[in-house]
PDB file of N, CA and C in Angstrom:
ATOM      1  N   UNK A   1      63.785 182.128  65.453  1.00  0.00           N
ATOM      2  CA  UNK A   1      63.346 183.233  64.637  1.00  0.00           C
ATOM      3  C   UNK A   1      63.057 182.762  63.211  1.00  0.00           C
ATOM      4  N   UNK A   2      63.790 182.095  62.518  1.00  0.00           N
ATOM      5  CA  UNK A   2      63.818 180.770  61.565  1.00  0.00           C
ATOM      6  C   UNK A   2      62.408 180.371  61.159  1.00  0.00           C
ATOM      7  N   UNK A   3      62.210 179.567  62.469  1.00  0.00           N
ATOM      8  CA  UNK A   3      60.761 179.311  62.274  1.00  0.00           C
ATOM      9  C   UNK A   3      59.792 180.248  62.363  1.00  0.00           C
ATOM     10  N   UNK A   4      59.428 181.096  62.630  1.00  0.00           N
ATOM     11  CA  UNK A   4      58.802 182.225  62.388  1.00  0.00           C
ATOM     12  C   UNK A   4      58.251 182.630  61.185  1.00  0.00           C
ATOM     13  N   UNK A   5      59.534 182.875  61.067  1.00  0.00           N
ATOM     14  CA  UNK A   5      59.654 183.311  59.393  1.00  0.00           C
ATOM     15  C   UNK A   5      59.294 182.642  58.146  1.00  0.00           C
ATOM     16  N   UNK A   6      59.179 181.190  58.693  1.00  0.00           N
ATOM     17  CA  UNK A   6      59.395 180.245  57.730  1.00  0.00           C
ATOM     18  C   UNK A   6      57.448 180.096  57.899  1.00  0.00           C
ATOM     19  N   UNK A   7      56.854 180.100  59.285  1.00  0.00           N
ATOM     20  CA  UNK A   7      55.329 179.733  59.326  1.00  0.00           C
ATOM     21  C   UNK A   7      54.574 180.979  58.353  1.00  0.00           C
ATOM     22  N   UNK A   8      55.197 182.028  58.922  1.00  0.00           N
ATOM     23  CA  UNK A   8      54.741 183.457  58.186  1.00  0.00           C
ATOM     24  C   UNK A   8      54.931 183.727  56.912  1.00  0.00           C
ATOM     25  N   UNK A   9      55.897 182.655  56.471  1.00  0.00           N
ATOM     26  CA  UNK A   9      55.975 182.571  54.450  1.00  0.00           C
ATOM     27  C   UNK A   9      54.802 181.595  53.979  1.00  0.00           C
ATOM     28  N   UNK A  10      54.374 180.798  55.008  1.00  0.00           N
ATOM     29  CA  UNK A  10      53.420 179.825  54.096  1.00  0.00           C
ATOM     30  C   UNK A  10      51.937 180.666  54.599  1.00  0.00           C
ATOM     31  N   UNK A  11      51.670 181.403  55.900  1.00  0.00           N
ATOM     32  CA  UNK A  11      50.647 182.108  55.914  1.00  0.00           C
ATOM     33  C   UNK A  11      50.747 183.168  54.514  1.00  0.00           C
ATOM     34  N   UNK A  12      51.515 183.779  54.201  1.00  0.00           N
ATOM     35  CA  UNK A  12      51.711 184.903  53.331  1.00  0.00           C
ATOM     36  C   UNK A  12      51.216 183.850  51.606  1.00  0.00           C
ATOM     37  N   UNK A  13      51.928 183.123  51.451  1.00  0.00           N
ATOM     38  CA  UNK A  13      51.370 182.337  50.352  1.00  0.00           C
ATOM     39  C   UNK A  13      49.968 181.910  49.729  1.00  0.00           C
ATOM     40  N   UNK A  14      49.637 181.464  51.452  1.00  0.00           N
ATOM     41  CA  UNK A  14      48.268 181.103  51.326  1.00  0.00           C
ATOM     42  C   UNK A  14      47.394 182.028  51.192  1.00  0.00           C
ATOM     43  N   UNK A  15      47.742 183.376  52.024  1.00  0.00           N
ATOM     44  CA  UNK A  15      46.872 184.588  51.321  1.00  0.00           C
ATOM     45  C   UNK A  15      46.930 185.388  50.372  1.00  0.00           C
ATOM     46  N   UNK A  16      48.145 185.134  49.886  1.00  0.00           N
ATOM     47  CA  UNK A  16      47.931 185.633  48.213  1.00  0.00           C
ATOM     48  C   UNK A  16      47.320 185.252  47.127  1.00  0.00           C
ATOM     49  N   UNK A  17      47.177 183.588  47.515  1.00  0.00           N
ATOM     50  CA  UNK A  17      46.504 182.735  46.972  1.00  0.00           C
ATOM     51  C   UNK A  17      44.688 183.144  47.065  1.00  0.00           C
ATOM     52  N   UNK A  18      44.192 183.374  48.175  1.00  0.00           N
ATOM     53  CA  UNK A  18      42.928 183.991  48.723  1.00  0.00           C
ATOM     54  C   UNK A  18      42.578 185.019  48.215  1.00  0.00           C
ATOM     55  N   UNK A  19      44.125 186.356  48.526  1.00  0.00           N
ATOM     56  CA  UNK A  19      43.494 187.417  48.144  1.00  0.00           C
ATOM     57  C   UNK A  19      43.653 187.854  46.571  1.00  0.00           C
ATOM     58  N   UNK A  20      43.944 186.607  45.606  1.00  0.00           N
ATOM     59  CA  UNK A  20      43.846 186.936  44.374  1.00  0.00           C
ATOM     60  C   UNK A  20      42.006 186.668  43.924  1.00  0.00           C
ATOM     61  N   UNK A  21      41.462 185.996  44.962  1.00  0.00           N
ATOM     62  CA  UNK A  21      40.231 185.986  44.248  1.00  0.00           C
ATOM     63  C   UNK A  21      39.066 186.551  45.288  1.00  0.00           C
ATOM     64  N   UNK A  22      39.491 186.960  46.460  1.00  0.00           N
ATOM     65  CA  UNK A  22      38.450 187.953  47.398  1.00  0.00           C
ATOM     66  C   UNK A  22      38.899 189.163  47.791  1.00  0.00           C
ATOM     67  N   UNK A  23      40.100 188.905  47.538  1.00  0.00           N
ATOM     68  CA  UNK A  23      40.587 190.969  47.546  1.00  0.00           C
ATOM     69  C   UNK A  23      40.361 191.469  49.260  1.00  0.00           C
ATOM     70  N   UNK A  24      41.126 190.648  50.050  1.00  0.00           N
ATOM     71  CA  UNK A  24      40.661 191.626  51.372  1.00  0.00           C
ATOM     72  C   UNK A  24      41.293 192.697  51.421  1.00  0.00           C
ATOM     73  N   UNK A  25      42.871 192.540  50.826  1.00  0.00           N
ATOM     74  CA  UNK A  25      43.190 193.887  50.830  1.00  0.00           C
ATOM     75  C   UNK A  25      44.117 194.662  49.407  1.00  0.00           C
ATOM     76  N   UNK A  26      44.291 195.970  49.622  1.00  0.00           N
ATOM     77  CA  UNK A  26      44.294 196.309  48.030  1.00  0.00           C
ATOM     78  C   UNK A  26      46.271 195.699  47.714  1.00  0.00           C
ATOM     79  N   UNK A  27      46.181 195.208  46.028  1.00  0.00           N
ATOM     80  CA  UNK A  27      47.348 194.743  45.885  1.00  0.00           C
ATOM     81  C   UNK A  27      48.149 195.726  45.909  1.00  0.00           C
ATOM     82  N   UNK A  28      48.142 197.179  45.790  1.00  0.00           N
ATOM     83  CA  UNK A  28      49.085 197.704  46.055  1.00  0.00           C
ATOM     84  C   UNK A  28      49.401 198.172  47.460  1.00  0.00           C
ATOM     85  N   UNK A  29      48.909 198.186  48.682  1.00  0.00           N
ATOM     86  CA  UNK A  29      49.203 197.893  49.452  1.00  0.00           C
ATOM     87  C   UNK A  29      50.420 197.236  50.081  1.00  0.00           C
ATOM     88  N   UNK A  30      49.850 195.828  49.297  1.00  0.00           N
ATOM     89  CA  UNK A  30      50.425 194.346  49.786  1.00  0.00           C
ATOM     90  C   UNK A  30      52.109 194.304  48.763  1.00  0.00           C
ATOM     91  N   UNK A  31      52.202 195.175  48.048  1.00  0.00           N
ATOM     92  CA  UNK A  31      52.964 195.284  46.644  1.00  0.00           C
ATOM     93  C   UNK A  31      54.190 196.823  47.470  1.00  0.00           C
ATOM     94  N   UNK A  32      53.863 197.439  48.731  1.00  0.00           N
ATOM     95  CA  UNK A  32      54.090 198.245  49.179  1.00  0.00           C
ATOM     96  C   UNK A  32      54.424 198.373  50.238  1.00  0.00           C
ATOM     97  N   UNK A  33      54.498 197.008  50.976  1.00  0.00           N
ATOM     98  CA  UNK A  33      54.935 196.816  52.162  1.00  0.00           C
ATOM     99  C   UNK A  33      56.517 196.150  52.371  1.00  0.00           C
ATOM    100  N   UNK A  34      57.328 197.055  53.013  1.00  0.00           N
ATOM    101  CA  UNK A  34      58.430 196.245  53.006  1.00  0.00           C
ATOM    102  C   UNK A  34      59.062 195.108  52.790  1.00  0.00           C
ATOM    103  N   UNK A  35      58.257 193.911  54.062  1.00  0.00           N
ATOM    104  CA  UNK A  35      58.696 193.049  54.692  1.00  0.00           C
ATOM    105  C   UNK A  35      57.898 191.612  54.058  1.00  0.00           C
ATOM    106  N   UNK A  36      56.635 191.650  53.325  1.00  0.00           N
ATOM    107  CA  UNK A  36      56.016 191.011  52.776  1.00  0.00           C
ATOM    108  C   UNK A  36      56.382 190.410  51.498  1.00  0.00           C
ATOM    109  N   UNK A  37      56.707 190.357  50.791  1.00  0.00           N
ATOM    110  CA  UNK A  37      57.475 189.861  49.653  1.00  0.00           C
ATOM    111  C   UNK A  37      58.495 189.061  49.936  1.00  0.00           C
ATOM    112  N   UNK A  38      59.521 189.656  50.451  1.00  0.00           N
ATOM    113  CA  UNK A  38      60.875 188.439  51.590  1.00  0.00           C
ATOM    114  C   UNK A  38      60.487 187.950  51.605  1.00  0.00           C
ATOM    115  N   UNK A  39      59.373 187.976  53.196  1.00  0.00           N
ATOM    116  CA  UNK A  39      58.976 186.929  53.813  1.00  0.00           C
ATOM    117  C   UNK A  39      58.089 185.750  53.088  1.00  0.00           C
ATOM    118  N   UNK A  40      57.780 186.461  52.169  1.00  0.00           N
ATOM    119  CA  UNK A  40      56.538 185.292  51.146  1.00  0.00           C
ATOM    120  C   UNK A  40      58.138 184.468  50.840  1.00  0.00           C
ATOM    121  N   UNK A  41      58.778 184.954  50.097  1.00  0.00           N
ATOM    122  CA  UNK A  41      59.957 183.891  49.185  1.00  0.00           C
ATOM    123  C   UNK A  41      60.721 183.542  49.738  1.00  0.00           C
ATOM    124  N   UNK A  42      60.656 183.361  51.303  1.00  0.00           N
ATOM    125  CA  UNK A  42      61.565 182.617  52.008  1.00  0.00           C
ATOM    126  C   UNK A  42      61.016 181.071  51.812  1.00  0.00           C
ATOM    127  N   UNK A  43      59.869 180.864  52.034  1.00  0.00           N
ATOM    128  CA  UNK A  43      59.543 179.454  52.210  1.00  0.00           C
ATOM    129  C   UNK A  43      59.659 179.003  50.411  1.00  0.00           C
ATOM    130  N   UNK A  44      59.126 179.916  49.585  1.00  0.00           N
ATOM    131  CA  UNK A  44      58.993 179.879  48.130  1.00  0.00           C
ATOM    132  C   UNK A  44      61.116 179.428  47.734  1.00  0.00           C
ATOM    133  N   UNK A  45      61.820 179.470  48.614  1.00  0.00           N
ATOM    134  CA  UNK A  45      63.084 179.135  48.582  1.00  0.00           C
ATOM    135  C   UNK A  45      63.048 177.795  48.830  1.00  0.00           C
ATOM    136  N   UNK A  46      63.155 177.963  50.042  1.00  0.00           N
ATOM    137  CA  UNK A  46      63.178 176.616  50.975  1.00  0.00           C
ATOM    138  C   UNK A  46      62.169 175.087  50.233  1.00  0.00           C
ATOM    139  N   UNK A  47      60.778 175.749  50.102  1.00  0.00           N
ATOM    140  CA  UNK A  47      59.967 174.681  49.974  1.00  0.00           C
ATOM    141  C   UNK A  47      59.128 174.814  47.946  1.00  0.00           C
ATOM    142  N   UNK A  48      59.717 174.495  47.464  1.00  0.00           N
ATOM    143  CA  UNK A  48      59.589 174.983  45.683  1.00  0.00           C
ATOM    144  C   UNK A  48      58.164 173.871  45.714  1.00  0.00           C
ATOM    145  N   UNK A  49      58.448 172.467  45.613  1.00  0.00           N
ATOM    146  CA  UNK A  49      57.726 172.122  45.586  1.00  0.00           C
ATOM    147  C   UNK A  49      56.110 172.465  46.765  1.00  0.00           C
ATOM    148  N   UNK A  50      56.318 172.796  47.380  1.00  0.00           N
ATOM    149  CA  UNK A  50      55.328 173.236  48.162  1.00  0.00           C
ATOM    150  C   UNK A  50      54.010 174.775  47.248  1.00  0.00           C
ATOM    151  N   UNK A  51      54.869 175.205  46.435  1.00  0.00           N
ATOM    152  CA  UNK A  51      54.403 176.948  45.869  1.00  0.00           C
ATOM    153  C   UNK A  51      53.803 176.007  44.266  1.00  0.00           C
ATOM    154  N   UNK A  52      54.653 175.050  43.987  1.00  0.00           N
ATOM    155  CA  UNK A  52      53.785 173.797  42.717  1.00  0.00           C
ATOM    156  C   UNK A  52      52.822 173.520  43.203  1.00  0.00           C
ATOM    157  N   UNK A  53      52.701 173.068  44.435  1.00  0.00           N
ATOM    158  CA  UNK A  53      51.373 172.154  45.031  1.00  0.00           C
ATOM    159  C   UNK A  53      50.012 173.167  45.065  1.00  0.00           C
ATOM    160  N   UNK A  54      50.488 173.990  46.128  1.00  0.00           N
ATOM    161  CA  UNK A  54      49.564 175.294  45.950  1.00  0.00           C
ATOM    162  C   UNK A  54      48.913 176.138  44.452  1.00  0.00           C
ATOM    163  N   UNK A  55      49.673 176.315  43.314  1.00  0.00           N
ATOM    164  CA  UNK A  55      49.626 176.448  41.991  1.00  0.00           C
ATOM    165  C   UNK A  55      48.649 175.930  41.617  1.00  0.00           C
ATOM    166  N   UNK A  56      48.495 174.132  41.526  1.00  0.00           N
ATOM    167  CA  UNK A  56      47.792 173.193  41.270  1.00  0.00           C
ATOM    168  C   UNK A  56      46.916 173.636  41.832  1.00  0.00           C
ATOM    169  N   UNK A  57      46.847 173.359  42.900  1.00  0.00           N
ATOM    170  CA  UNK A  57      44.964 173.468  43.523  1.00  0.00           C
ATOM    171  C   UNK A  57      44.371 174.682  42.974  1.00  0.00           C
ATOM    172  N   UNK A  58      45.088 175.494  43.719  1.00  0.00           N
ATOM    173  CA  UNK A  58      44.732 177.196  42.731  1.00  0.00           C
ATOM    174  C   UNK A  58      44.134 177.171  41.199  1.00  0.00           C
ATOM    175  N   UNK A  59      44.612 176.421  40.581  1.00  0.00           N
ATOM    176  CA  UNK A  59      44.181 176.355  38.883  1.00  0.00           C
ATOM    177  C   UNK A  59      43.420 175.437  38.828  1.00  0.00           C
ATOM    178  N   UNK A  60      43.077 174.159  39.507  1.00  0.00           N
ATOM    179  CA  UNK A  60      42.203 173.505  39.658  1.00  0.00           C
ATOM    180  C   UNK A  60      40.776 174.035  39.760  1.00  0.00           C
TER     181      UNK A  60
END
């Protein structure tokens, strides 16, 4: 279940990353959903340097 959670924090990352600059869906929505936020900062726990790496390219 672990892993799950943990694939579904770096999908969630990567589309926040996306949907800060194509907007598929509205931020309050995404700002309004239970389970989405957790699940984003589980891996944002686990993997710090990983949410730096992503940062970088992003501002790149």
């Amino acid at each position: 279940m672990l892993k799950y959670a943990l694939i579904l924090s770096i999908v969630f990352i990567v589309y926040d990353q996306i949907n800060g600059s194509l907007q598929f869906m509205n931020k309050k929505k995404v700002n309004n959903s239970v389970l989405y936020n957790p699940v984003k900062n589980l891996a944002q726990s686990i993997f710090p340097k990983l949410v730096r790496v992503v940062e970088e390219v992003d501002n790149k």
